[in-house]
C-alpha atoms as a PDB file:
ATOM      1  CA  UNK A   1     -16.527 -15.168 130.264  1.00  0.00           C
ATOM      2  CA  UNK A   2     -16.482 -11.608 128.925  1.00  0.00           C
ATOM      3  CA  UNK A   3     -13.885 -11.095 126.491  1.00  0.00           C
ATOM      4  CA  UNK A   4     -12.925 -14.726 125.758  1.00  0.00           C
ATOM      5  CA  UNK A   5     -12.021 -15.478 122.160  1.00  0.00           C
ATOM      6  CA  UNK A   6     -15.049 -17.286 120.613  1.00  0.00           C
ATOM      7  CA  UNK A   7     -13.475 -17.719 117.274  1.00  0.00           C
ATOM      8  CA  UNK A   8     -12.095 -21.060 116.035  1.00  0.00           C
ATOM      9  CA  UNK A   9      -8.765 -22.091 116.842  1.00  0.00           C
ATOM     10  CA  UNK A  10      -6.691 -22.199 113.619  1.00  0.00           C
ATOM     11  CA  UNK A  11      -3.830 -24.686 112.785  1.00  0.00           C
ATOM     12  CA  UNK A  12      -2.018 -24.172 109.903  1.00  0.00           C
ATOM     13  CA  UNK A  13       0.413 -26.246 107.935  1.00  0.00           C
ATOM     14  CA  UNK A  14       3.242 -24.877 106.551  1.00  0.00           C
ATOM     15  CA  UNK A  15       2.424 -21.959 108.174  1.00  0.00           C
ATOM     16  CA  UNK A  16       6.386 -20.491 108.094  1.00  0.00           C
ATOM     17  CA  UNK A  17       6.086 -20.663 103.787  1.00  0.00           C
ATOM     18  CA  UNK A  18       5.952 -18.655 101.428  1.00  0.00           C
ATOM     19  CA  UNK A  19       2.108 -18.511 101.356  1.00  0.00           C
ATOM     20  CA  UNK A  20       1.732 -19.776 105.033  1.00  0.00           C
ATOM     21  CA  UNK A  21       3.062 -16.858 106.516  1.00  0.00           C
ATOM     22  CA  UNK A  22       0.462 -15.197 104.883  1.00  0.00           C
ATOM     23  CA  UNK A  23      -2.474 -17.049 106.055  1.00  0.00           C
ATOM     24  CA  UNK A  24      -0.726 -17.295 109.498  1.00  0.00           C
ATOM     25  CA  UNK A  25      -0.607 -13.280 110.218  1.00  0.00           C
ATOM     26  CA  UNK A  26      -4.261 -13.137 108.624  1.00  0.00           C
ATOM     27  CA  UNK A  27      -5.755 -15.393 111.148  1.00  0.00           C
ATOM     28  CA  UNK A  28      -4.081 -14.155 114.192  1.00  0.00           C
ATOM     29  CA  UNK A  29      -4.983  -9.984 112.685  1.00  0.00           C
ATOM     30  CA  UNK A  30      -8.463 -11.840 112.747  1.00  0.00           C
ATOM     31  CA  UNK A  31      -8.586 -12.548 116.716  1.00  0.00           C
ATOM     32  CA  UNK A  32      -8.089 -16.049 116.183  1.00  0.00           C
ATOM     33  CA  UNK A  33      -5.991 -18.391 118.397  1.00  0.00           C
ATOM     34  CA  UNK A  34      -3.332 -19.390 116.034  1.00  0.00           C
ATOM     35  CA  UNK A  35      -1.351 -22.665 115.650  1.00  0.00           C
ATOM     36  CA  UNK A  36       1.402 -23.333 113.296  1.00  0.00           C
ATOM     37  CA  UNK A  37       3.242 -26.493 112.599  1.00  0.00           C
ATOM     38  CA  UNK A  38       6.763 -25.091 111.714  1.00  0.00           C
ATOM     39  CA  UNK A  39       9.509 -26.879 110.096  1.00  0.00           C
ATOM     40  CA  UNK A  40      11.549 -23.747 109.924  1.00  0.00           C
ATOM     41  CA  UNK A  41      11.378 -20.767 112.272  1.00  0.00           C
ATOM     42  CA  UNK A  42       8.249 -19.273 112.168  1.00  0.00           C
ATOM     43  CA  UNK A  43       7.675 -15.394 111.614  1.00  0.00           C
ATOM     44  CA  UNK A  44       7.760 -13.129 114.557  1.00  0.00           C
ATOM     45  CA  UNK A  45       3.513 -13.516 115.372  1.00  0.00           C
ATOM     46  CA  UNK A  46       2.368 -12.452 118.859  1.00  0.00           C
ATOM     47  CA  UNK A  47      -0.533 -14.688 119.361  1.00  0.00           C
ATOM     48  CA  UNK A  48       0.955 -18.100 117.726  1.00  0.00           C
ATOM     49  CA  UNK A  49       1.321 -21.151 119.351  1.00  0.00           C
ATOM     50  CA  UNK A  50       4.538 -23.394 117.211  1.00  0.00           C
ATOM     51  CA  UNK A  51       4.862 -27.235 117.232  1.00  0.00           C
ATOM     52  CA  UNK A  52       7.631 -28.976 115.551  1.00  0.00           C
ATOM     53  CA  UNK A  53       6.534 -31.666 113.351  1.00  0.00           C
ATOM     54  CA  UNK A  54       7.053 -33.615 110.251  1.00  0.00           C
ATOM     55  CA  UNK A  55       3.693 -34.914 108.435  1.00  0.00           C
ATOM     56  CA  UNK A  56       5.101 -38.514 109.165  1.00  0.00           C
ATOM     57  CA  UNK A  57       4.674 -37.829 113.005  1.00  0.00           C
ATOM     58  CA  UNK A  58       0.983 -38.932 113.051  1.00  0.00           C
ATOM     59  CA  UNK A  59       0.166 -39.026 116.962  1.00  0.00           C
ATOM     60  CA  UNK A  60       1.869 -35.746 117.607  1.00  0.00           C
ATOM     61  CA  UNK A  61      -0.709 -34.040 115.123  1.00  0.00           C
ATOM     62  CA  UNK A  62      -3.416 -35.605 115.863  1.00  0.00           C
ATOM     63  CA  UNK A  63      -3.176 -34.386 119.815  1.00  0.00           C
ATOM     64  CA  UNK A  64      -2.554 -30.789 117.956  1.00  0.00           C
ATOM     65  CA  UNK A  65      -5.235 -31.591 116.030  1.00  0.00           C
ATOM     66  CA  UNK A  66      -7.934 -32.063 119.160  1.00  0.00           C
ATOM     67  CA  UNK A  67      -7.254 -28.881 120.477  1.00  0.00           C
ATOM     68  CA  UNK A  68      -8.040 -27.050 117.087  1.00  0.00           C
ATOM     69  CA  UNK A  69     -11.663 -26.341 115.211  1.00  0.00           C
ATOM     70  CA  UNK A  70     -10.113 -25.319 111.424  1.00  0.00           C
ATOM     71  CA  UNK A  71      -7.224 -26.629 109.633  1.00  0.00           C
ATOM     72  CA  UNK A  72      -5.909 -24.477 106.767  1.00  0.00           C
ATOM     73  CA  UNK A  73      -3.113 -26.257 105.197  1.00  0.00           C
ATOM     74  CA  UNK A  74      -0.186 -24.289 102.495  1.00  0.00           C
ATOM     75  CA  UNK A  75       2.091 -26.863 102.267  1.00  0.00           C
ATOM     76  CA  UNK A  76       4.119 -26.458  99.138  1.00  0.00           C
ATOM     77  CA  UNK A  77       3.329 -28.449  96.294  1.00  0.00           C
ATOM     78  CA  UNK A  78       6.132 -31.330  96.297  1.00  0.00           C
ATOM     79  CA  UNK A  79       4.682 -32.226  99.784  1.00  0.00           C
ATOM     80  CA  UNK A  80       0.771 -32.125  98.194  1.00  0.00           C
ATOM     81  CA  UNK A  81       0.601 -35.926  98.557  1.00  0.00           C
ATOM     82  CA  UNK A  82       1.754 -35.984 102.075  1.00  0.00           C
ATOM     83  CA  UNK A  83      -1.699 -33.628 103.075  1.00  0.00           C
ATOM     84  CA  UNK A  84      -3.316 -36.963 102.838  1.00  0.00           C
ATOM     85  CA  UNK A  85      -1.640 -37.348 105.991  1.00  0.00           C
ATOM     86  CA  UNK A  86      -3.250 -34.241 107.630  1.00  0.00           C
ATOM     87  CA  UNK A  87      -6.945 -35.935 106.380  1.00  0.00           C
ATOM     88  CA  UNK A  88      -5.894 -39.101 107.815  1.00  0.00           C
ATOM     89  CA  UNK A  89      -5.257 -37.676 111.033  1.00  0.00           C
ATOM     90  CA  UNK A  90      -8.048 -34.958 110.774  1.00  0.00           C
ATOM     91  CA  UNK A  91     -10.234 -38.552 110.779  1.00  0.00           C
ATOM     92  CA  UNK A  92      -8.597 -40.018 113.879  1.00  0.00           C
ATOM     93  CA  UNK A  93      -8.848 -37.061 115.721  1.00  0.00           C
ATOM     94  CA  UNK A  94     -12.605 -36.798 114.933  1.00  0.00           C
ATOM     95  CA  UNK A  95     -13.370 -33.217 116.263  1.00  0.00           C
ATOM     96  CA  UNK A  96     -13.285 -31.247 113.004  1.00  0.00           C
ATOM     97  CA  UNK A  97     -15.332 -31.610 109.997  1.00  0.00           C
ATOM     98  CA  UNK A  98     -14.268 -32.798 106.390  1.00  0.00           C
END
């Protein structure tokens, strides 16, 4: 179809943070179709599409997970060993590279 966004759906992680928020108005000024997984509410983005998660909640991101292409994640560094977590799942869900 004319006019349908090509670009890569985008899920970020700790897309609400400090640096998230960042990344999160980035992607969607970029034209892309823009996930976040919030803990806390997210910043006013047209264009965003928010789950509530945890990390622990495995099933719930991988079926996020199959409907993205990228992953970016800016979780803050006393979570860093809990992005093993997002790989994990990445694995399960099988549809984006490593």
């Amino acid at each position: 179809m004319e006019g349908e966004n090509t670009k890569p759906k985008i899920l970020i992680f700790g897309g609400t943070g400090y640096l998230g928020k960042y990344m999160a108005k980035a992607s969607v000024s970029s034209g892309h179709n823009t996930f976040l997984q919030k803990i806390q509410e997210p910043p006013s983005l047209k264009s965003t599409r928010n789950f509530r998660g945890e990390l622990d909640e495995h099933e719930k991101i991988i079926s996020i997970l199959k409907e993205v292409g990228v992953v970016i994640s800016t979780v803050a560094y006393p979570q860093l060993l809990d992005q093993l977590k997002i790989v994990d799942a990445i694995k399960v869900a099988g549809n984006i590279k490593i």
